[in-house]
PDB file of N, CA and C in Angstrom:
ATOM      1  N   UNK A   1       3.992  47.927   7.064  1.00  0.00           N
ATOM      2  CA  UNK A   1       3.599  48.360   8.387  1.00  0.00           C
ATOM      3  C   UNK A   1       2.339  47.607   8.799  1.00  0.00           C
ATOM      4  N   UNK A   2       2.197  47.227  10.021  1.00  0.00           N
ATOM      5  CA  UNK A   2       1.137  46.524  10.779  1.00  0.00           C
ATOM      6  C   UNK A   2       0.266  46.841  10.915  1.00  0.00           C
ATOM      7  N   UNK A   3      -0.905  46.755  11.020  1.00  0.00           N
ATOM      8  CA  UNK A   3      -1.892  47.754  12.050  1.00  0.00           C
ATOM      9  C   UNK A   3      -2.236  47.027  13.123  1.00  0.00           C
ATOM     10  N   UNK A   4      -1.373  46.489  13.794  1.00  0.00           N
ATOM     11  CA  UNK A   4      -1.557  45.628  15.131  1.00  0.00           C
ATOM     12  C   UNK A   4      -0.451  45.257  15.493  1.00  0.00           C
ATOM     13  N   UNK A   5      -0.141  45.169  16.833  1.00  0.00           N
ATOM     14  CA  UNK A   5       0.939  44.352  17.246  1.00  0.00           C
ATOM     15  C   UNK A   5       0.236  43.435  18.293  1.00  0.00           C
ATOM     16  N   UNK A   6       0.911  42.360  18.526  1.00  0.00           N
ATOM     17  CA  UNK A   6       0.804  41.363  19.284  1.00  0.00           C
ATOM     18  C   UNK A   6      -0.493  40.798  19.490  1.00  0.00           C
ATOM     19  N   UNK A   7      -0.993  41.122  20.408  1.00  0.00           N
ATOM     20  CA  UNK A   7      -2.657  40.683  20.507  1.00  0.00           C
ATOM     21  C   UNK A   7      -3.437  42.132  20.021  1.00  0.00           C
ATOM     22  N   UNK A   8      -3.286  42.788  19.561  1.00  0.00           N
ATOM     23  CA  UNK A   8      -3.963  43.405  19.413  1.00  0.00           C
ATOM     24  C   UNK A   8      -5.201  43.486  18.272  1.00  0.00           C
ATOM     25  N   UNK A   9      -4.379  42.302  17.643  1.00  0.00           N
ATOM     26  CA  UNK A   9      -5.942  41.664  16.341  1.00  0.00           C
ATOM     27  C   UNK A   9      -7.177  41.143  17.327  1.00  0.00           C
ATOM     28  N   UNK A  10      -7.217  41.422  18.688  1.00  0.00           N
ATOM     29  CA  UNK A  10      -7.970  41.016  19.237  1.00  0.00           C
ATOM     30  C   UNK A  10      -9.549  42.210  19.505  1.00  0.00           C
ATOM     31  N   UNK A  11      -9.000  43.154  18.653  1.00  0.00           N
ATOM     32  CA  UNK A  11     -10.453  44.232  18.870  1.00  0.00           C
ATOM     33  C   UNK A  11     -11.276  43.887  17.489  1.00  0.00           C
ATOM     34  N   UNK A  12     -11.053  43.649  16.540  1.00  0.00           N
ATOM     35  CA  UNK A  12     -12.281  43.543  15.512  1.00  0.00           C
ATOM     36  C   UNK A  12     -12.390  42.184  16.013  1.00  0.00           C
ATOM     37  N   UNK A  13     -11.898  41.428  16.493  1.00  0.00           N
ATOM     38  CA  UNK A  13     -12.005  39.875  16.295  1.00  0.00           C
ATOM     39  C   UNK A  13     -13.267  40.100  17.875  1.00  0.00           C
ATOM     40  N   UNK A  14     -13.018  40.243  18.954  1.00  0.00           N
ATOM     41  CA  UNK A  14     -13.887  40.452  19.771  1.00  0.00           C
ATOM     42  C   UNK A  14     -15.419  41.441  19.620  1.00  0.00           C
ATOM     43  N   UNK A  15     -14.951  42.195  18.753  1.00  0.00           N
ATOM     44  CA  UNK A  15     -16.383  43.205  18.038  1.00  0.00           C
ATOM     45  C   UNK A  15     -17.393  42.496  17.210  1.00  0.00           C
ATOM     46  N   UNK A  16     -16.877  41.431  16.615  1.00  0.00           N
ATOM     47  CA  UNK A  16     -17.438  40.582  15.632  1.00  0.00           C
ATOM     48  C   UNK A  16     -18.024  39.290  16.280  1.00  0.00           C
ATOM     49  N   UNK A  17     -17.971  39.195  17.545  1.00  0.00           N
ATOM     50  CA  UNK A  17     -18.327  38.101  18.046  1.00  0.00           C
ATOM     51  C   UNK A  17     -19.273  39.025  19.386  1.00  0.00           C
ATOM     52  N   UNK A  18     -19.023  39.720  19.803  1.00  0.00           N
ATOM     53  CA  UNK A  18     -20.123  40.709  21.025  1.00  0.00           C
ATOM     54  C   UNK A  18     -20.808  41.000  20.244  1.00  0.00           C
ATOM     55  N   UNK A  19     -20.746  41.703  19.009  1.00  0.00           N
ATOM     56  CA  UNK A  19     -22.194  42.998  18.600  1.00  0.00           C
ATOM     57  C   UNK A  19     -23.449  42.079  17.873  1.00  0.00           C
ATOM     58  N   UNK A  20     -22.988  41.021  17.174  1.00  0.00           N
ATOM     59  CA  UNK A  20     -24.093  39.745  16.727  1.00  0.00           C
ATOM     60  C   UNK A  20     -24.317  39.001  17.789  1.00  0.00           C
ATOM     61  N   UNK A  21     -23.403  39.042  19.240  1.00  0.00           N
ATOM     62  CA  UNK A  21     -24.009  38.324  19.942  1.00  0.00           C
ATOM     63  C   UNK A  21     -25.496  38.718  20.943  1.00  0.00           C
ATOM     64  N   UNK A  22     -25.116  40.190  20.838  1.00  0.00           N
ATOM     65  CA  UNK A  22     -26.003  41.026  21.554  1.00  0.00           C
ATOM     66  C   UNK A  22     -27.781  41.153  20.399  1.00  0.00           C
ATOM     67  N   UNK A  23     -27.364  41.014  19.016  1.00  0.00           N
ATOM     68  CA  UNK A  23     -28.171  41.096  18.364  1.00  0.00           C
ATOM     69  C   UNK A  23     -29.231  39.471  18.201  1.00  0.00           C
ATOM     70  N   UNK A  24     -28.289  38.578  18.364  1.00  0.00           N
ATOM     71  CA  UNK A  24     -29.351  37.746  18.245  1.00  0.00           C
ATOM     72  C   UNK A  24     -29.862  37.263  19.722  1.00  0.00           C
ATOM     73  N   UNK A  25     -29.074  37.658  20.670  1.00  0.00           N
ATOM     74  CA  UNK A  25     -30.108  37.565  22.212  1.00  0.00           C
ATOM     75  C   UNK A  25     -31.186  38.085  22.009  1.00  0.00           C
ATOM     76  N   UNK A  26     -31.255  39.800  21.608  1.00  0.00           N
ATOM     77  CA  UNK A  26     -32.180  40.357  21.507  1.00  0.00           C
ATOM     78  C   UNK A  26     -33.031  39.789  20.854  1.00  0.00           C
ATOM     79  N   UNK A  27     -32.676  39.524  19.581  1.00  0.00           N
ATOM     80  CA  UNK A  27     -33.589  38.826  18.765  1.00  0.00           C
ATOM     81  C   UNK A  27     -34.555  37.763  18.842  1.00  0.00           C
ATOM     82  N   UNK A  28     -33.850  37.319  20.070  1.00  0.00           N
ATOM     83  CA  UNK A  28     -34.279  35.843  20.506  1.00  0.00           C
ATOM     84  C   UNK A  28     -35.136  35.914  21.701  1.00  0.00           C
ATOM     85  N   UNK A  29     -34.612  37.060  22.947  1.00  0.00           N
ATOM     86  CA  UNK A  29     -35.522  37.583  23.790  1.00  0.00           C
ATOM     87  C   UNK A  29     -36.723  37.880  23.648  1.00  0.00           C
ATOM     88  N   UNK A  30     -37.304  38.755  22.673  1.00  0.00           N
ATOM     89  CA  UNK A  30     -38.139  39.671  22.625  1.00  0.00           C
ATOM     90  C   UNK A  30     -38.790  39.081  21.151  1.00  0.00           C
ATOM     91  N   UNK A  31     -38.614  38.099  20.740  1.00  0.00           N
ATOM     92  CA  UNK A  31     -39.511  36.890  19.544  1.00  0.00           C
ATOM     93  C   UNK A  31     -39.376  38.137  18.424  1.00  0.00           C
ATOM     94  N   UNK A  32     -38.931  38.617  17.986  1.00  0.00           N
ATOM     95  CA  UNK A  32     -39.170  39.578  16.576  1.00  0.00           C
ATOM     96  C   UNK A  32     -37.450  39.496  15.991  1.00  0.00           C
ATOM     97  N   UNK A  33     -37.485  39.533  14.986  1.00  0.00           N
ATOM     98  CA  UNK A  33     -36.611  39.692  14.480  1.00  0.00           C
ATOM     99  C   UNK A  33     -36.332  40.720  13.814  1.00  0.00           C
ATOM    100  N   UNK A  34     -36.917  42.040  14.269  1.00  0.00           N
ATOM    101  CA  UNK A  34     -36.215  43.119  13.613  1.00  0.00           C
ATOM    102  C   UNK A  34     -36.306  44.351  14.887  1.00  0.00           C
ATOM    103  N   UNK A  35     -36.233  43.607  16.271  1.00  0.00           N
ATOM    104  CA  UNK A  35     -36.451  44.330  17.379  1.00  0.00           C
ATOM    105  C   UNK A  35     -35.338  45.137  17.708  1.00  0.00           C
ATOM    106  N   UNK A  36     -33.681  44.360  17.384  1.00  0.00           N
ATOM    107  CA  UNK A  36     -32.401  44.919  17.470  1.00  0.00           C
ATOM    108  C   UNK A  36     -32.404  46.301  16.450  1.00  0.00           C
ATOM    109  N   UNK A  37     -32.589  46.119  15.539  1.00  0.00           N
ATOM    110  CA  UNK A  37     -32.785  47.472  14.359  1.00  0.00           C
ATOM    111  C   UNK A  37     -33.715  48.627  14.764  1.00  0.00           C
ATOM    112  N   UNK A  38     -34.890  48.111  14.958  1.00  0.00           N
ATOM    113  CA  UNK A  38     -35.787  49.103  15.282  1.00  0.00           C
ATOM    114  C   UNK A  38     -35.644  50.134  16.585  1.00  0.00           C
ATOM    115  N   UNK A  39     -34.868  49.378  17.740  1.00  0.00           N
ATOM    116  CA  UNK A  39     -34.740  49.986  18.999  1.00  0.00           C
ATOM    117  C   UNK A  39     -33.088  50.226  18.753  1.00  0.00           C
ATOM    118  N   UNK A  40     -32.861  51.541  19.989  1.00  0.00           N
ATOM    119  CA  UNK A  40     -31.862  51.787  20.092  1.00  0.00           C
ATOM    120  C   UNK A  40     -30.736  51.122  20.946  1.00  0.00           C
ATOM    121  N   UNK A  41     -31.545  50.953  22.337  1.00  0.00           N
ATOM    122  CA  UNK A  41     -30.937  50.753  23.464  1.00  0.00           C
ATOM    123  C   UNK A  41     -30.225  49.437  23.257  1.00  0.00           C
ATOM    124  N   UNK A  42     -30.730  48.240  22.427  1.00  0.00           N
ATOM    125  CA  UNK A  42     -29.833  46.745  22.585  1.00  0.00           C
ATOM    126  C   UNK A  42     -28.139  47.278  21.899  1.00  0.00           C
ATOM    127  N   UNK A  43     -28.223  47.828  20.954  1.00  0.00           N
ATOM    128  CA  UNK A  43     -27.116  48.657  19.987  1.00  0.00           C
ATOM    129  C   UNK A  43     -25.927  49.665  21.111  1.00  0.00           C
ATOM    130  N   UNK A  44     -26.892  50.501  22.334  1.00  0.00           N
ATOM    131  CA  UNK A  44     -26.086  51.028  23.264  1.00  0.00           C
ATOM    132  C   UNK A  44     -25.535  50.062  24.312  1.00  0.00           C
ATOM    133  N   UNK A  45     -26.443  48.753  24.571  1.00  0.00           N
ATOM    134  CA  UNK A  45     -25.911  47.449  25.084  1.00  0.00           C
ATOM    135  C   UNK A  45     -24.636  47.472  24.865  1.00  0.00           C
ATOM    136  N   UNK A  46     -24.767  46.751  23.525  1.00  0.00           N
ATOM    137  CA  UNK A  46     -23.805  45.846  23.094  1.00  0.00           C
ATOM    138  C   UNK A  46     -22.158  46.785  22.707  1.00  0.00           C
ATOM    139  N   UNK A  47     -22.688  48.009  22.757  1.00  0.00           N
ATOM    140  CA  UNK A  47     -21.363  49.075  22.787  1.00  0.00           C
ATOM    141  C   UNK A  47     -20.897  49.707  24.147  1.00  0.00           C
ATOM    142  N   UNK A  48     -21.561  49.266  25.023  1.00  0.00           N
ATOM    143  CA  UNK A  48     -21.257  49.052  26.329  1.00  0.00           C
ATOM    144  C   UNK A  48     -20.330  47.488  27.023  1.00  0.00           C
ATOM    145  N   UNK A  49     -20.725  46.623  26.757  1.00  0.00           N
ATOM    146  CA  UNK A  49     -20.392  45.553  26.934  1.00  0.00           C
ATOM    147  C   UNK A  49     -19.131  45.337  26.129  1.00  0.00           C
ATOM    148  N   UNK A  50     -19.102  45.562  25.035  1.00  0.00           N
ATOM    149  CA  UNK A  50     -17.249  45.606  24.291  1.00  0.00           C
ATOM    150  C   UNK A  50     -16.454  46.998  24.656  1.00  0.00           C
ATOM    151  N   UNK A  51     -16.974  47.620  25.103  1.00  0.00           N
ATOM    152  CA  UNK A  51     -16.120  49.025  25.890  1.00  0.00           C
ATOM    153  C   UNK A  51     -15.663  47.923  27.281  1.00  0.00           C
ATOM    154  N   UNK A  52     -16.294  47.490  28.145  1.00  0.00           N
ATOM    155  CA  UNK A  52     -16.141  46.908  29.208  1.00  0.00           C
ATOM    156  C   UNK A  52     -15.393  45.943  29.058  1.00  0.00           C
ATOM    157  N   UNK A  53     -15.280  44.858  27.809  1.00  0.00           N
ATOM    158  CA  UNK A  53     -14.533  43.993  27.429  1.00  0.00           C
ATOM    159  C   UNK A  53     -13.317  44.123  27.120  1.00  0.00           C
ATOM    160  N   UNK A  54     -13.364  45.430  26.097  1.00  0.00           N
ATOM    161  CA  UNK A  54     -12.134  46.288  25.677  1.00  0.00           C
ATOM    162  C   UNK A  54     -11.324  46.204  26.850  1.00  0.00           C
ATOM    163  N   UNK A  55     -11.322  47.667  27.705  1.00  0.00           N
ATOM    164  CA  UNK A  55     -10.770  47.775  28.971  1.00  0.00           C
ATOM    165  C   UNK A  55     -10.476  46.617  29.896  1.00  0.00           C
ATOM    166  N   UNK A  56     -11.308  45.555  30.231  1.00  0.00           N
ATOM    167  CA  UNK A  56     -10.402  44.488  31.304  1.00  0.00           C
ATOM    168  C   UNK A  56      -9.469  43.741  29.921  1.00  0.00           C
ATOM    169  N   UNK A  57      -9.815  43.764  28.908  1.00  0.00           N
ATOM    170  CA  UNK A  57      -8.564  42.666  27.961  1.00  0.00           C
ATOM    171  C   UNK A  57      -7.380  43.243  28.315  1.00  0.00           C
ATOM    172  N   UNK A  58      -7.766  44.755  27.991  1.00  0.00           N
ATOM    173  CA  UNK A  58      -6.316  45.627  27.610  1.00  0.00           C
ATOM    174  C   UNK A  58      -5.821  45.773  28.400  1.00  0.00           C
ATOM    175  N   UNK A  59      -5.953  46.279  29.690  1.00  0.00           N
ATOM    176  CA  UNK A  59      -5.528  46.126  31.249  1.00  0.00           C
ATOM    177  C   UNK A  59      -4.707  45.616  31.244  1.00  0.00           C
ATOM    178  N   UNK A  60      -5.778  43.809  30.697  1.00  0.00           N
ATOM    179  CA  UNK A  60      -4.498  42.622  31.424  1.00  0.00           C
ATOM    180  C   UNK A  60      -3.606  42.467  30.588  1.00  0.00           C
ATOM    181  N   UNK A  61      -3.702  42.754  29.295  1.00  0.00           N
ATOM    182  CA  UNK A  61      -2.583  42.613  28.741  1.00  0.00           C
ATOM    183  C   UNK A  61      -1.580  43.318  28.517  1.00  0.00           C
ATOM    184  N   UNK A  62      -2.467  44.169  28.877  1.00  0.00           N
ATOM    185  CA  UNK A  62      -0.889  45.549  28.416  1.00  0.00           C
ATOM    186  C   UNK A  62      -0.040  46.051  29.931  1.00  0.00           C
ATOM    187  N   UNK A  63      -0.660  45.154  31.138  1.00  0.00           N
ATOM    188  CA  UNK A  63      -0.565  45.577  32.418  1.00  0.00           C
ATOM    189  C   UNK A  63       1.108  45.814  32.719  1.00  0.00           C
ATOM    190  N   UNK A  64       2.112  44.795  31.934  1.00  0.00           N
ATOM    191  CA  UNK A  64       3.643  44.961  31.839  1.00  0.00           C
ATOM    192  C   UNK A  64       3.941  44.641  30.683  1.00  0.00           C
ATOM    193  N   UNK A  65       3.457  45.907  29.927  1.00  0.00           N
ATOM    194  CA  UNK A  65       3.461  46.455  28.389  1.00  0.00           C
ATOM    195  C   UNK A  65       5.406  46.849  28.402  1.00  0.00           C
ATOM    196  N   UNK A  66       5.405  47.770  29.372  1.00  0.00           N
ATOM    197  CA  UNK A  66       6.747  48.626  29.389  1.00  0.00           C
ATOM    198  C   UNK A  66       7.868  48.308  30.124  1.00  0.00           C
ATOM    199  N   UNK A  67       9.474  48.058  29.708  1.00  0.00           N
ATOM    200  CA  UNK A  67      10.021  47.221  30.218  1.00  0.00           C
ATOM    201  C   UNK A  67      11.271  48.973  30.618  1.00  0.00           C
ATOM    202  N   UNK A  68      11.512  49.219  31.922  1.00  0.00           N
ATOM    203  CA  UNK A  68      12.657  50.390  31.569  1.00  0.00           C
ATOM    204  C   UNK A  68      14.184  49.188  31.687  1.00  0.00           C
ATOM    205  N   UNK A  69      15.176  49.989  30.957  1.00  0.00           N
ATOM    206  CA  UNK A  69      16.509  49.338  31.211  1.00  0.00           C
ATOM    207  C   UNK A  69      17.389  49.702  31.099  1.00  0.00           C
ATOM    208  N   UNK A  70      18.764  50.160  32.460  1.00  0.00           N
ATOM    209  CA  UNK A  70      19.368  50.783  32.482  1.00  0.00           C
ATOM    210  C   UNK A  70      20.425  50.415  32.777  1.00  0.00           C
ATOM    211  N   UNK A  71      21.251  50.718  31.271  1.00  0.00           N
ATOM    212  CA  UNK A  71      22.478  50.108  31.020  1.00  0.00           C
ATOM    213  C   UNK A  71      23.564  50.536  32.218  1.00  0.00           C
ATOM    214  N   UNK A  72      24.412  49.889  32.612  1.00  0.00           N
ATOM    215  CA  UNK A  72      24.840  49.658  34.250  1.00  0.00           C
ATOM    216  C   UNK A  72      25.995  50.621  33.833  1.00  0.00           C
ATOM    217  N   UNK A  73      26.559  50.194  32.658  1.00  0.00           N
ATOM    218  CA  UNK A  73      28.035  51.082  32.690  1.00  0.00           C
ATOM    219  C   UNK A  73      27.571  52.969  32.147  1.00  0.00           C
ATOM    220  N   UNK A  74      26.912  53.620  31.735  1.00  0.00           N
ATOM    221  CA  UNK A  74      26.448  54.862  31.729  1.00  0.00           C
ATOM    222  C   UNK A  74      25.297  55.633  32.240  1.00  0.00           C
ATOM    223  N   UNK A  75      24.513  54.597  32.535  1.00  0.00           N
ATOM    224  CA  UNK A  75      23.234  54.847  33.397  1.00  0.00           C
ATOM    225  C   UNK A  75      22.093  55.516  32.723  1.00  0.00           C
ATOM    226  N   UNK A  76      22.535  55.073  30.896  1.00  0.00           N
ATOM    227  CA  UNK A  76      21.474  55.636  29.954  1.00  0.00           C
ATOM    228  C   UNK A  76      20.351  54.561  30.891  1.00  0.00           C
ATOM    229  N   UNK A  77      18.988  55.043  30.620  1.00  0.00           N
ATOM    230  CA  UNK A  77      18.167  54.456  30.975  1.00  0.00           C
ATOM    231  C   UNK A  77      17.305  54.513  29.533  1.00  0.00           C
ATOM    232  N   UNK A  78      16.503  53.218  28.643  1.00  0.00           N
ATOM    233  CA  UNK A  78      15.630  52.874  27.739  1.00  0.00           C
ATOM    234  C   UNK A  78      14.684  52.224  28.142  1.00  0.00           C
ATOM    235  N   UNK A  79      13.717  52.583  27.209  1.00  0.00           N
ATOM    236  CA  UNK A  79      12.814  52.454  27.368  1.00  0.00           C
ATOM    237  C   UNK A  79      11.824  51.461  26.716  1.00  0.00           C
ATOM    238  N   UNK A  80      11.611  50.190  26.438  1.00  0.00           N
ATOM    239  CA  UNK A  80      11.587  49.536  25.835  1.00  0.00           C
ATOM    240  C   UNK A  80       9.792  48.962  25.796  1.00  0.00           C
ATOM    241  N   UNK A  81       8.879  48.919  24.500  1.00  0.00           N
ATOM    242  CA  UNK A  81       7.209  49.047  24.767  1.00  0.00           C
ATOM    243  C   UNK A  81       7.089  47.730  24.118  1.00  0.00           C
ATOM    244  N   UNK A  82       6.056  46.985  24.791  1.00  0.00           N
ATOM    245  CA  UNK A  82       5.613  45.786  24.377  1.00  0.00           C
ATOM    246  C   UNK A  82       4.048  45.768  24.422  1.00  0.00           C
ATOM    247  N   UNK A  83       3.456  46.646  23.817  1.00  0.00           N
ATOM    248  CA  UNK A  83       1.830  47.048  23.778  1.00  0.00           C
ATOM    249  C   UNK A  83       1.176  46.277  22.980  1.00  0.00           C
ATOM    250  N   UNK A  84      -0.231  45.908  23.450  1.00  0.00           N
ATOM    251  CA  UNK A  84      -0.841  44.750  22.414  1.00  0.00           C
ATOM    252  C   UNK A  84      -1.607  45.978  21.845  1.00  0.00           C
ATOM    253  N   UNK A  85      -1.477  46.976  20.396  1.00  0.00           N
ATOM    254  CA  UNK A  85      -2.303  48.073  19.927  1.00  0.00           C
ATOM    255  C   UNK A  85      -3.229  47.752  18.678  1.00  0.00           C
ATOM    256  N   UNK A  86      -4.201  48.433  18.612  1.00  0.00           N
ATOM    257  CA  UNK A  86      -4.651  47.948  17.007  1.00  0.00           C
ATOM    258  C   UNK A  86      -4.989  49.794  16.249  1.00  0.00           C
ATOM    259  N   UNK A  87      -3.885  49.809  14.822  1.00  0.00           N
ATOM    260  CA  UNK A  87      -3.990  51.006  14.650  1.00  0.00           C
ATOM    261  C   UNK A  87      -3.368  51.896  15.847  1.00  0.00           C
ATOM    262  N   UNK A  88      -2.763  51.408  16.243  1.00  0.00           N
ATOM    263  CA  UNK A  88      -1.225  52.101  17.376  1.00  0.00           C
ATOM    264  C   UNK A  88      -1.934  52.816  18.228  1.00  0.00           C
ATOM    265  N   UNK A  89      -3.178  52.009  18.571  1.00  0.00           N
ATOM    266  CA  UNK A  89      -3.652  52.778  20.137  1.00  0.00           C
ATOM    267  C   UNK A  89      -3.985  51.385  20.810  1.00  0.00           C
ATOM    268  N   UNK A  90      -3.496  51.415  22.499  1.00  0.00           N
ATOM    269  CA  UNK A  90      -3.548  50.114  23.190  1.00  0.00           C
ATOM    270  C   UNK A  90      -5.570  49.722  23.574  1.00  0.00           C
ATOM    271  N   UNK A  91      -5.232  48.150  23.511  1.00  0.00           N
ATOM    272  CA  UNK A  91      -6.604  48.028  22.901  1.00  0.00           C
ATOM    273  C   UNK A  91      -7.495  48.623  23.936  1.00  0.00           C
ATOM    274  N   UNK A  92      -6.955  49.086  25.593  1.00  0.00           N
ATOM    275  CA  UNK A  92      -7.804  49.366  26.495  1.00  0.00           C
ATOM    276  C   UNK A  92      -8.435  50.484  25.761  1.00  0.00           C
ATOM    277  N   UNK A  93      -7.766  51.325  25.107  1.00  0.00           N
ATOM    278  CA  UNK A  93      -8.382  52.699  24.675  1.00  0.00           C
ATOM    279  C   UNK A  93      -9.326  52.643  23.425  1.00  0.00           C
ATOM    280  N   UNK A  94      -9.650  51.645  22.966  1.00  0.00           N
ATOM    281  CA  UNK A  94     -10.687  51.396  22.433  1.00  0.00           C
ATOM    282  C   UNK A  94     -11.839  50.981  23.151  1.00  0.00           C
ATOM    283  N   UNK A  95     -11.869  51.304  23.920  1.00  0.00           N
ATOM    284  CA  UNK A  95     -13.337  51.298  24.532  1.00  0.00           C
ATOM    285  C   UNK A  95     -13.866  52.113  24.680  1.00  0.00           C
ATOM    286  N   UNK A  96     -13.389  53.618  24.361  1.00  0.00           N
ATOM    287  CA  UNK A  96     -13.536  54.414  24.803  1.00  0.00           C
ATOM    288  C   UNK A  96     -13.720  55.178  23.115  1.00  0.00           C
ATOM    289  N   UNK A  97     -13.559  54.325  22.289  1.00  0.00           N
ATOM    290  CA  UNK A  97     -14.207  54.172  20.756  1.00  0.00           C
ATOM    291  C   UNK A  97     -15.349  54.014  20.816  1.00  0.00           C
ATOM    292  N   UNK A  98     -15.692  52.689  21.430  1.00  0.00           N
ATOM    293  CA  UNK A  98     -16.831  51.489  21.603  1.00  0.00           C
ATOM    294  C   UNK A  98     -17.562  52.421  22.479  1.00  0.00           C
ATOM    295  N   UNK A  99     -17.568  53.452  23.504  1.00  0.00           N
ATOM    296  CA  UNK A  99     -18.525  54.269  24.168  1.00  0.00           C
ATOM    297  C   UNK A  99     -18.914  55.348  23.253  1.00  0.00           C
ATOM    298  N   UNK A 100     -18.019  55.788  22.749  1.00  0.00           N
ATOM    299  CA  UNK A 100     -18.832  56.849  21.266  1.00  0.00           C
ATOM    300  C   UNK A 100     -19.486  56.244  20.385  1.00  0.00           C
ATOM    301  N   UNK A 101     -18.962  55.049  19.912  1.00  0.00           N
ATOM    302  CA  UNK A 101     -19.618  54.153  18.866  1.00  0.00           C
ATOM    303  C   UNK A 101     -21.577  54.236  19.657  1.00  0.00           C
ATOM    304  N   UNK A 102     -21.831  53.566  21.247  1.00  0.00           N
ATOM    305  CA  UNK A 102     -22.642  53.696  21.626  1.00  0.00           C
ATOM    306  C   UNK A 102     -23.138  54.916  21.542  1.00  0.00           C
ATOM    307  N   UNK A 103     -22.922  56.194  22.280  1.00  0.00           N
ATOM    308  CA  UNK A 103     -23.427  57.481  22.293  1.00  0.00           C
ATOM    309  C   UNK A 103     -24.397  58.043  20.808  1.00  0.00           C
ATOM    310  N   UNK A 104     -23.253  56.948  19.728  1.00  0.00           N
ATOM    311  CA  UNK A 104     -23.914  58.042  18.297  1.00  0.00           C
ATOM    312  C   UNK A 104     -25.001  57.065  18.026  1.00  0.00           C
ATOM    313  N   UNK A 105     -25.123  55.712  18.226  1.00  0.00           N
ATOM    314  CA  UNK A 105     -26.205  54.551  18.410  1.00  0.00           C
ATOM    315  C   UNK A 105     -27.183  55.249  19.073  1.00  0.00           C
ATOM    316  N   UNK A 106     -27.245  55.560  20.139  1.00  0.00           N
ATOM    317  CA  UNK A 106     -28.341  56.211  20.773  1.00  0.00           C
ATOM    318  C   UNK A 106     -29.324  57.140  20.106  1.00  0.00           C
ATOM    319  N   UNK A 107     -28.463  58.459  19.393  1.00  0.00           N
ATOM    320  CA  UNK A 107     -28.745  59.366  19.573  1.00  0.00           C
ATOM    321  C   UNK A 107     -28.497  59.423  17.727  1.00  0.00           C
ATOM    322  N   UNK A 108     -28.585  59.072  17.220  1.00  0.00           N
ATOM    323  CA  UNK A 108     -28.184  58.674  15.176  1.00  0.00           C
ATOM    324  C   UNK A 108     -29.482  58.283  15.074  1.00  0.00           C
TER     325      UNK A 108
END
């Protein structure tokens, strides 16, 4: 069994490239290198910004996820899913991971 279909290897692979990216801006902004750790808010950033990323990827990709098709001679109608998911939830709804992920950043 998978834990992804189609594009959907695209949420750790995009998490791994936003959350160090947000860390070494910071890092680089504000001349210290332990400014990302010490503060909260760059951490609620950067779990903001892959929630936001999340949602327009998944949108577009999953936008004609679902195909219906209805066989002409009985008029069964199927239902047929082409979802890009990771861990069998579509990746838009991981952003909505990535906003709790932030919330407990904040407030942890």
């Amino acid at each position: 069994m998978l834990f992804f279909t189609r594009w959907g290897i695209l949420v750790p692979v995009i998490a791994m490239i936003v959350l160090p990216l947000v860390e070494y801006l910071t890092e680089t902004a504000f001349h210290d290198a332990n400014y990302y750790q010490n503060h909260a808010w760059p951490k609620v950033m950067g779990c903001l910004l892959l929630a936001e990323i999340y949602w327009l990827v998944g949108r577009r990709l999953n936008r004609n996820a679902t195909l219906h098709i209805v066989d002409p001679v009985t008029g069964e109608e199927t239902i047929v899913s082409h979802e890009h998911t990771f861990f069998h939830f579509p990746i838009e709804l991981w952003a909505f991971v990535a906003l709790i992920m932030g919330v407990i950043a904040l407030f942890g």
